[in-house]
Protein backbone atom coordinates (compact mmCIF):
# COMPACT_ATOMS: atom_id res chain seq x y z
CA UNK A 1 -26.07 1.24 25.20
CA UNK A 2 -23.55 4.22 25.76
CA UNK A 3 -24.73 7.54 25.56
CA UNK A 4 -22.01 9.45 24.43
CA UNK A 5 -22.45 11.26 20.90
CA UNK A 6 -19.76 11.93 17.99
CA UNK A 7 -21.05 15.55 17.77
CA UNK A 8 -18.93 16.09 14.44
CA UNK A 9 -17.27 14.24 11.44
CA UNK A 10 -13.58 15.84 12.38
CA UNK A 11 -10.54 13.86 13.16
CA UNK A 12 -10.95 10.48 14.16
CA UNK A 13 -14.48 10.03 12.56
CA UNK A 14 -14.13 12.23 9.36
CA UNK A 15 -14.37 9.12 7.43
CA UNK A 16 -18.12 10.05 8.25
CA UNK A 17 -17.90 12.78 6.00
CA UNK A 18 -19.49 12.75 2.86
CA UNK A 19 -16.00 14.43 2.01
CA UNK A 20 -13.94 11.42 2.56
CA UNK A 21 -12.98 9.91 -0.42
CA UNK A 22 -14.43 6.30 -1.64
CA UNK A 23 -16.04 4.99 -5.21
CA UNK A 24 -19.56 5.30 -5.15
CA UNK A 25 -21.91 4.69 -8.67
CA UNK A 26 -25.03 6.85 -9.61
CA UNK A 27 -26.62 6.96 -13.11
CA UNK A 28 -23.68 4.50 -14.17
CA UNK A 29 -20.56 7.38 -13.29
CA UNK A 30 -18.45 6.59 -10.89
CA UNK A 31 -17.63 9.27 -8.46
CA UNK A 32 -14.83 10.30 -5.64
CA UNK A 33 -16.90 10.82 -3.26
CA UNK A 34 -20.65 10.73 -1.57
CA UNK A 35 -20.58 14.31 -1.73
CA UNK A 36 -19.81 13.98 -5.75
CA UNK A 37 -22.59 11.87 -6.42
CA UNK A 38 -25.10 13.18 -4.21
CA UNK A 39 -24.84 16.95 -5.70
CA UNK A 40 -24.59 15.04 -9.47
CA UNK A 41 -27.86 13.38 -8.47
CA UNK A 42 -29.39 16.88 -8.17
CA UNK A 43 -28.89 17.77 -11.49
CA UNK A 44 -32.08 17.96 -14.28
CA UNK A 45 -29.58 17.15 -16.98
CA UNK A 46 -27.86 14.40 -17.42
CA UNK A 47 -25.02 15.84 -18.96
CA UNK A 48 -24.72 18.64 -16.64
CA UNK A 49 -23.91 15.21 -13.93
CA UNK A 50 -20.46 15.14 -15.31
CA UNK A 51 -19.26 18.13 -14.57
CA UNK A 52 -18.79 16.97 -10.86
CA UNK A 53 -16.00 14.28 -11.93
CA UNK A 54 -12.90 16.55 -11.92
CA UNK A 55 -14.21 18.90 -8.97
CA UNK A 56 -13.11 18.90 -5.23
CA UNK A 57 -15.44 17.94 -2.51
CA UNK A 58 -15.97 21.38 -1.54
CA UNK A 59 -16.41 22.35 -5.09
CA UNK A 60 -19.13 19.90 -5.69
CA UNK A 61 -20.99 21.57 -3.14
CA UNK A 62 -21.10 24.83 -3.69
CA UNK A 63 -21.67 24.14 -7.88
CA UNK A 64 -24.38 21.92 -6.45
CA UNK A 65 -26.51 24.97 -5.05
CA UNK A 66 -26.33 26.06 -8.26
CA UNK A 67 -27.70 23.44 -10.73
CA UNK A 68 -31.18 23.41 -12.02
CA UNK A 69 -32.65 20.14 -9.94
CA UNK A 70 -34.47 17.27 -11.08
CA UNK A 71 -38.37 17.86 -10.14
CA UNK A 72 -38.42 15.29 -7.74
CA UNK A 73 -35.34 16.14 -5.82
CA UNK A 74 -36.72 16.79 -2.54
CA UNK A 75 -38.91 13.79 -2.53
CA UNK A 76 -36.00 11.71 -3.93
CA UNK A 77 -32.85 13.32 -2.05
CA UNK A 78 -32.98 10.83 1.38
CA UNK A 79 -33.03 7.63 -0.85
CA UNK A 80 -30.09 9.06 -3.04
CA UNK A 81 -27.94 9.68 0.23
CA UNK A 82 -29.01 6.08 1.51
CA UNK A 83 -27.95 4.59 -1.53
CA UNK A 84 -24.63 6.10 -1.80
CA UNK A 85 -24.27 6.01 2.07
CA UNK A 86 -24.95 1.85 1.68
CA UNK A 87 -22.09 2.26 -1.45
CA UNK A 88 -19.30 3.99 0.57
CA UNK A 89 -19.75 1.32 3.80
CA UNK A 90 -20.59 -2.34 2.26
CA UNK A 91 -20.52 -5.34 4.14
CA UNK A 92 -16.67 -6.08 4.32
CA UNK A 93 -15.26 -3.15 3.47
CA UNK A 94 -12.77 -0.89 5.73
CA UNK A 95 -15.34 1.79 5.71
CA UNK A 96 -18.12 -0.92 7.12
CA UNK A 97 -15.38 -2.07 9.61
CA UNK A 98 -14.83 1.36 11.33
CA UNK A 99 -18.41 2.46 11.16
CA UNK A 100 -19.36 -0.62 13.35
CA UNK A 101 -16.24 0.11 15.30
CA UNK A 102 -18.38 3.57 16.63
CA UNK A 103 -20.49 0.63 18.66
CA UNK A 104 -23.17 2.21 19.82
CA UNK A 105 -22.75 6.18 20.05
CA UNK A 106 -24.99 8.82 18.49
CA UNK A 107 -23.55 9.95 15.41
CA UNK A 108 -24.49 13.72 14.88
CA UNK A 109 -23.16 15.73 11.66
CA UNK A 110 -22.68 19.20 13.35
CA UNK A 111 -21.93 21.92 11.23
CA UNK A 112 -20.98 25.52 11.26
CA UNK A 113 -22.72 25.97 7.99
CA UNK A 114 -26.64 26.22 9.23
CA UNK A 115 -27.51 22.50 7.23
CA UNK A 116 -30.44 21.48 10.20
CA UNK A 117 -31.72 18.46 7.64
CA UNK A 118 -28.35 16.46 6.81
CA UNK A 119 -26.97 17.45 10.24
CA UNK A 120 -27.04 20.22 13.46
CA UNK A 121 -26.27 23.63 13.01
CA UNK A 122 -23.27 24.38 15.68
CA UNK A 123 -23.64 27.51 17.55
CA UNK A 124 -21.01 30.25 16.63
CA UNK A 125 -20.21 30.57 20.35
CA UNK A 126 -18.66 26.87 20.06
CA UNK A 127 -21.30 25.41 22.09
CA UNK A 128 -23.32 22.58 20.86
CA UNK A 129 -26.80 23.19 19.60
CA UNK A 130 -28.38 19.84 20.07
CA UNK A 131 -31.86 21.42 19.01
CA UNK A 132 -32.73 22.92 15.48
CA UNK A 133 -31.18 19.76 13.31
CA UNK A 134 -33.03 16.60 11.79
CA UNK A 135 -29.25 15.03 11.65
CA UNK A 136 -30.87 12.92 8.70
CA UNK A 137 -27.46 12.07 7.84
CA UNK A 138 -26.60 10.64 11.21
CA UNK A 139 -29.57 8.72 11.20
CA UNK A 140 -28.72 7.03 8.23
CA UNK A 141 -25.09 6.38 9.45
CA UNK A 142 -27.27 4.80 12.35
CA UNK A 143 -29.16 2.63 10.07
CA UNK A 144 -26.68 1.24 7.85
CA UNK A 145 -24.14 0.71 11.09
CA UNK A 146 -27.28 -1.65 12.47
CA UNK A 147 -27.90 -3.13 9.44
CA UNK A 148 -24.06 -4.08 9.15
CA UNK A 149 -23.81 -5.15 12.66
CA UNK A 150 -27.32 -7.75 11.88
CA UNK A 151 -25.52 -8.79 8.46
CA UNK A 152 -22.70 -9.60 10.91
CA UNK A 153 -24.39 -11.47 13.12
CA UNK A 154 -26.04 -13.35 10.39
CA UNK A 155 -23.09 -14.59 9.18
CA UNK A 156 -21.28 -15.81 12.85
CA UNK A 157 -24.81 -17.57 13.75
CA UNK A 158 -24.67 -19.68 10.47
């Protein structure tokens, strides 16, 4: 197992990015993005979910900090990114191929915007903070990349 770590979703690996564009479903709309669907998911109000269609990535953020959330978003919010995360890199999809092409690295969402439970906050001096971050979005990157590489193997052994 290698131990080197893809401390942020930039160039090569910001297909990582909840940014990067792909066609993920939640609540039966289909969305642009991870990031779309995951900050429409938030939302109390159905109706209010729509409003995230037409916006940017970045948009759909920052309007996401400032819906009204569903009761049970914090309880809810790690199965709603797994689910769209499984969306955006199904089995035989170009997405699934070059998230098993990472092999075996750590995948770390560093950030320079202080989110320690999706990623790692990055220090302003430029140096890595590799404490102070739950990564939980790396970790499910981790998940669904094994899970891919056992469906894989699944099929080759048949």
């Amino acid at each position: 197992m290698s131990d080197a770590t893809v401390y942020e979703f930039q160039g090569a690996h910001r297909f990582l990015s909840n940014f990067w564009p792909c066609s993920v479903v939640y609540a039966g709309l289909k969305f642009p993005s991870v990031e779309h669907a995951y900050q429409a998911a938030k939302c109390a109000r159905f109706a209010d979910r729509t409003r995230f269609l037409l916006l940017t990535p970045g948009a759909a953020r920052q309007w996401g900090r400032r819906v009204v959330c569903r009761d049970d978003w914090k309880a809810a919010r790690v199965a709603v990114m797994a689910d769209l995360l499984r969306q955006k890199f199904a089995p035989g999809t170009a997405l699934a191929e070059k998230l098993m092409a990472t092999g075996c690295v750590v995948l770390q969402e560093g950030n320079w915007w202080g989110d320690t439970f999706w990623g790692v906050s990055l220090r302003p001096s430029g140096k890595l903070s590799l404490v102070g971050g739950q990564n939980k979005l790396g970790v499910l990157l981790m998940e669904i990349r094994a899970g891919l590489k056992g469906v894989v193997k699944e099929v080759t052994n048949e």
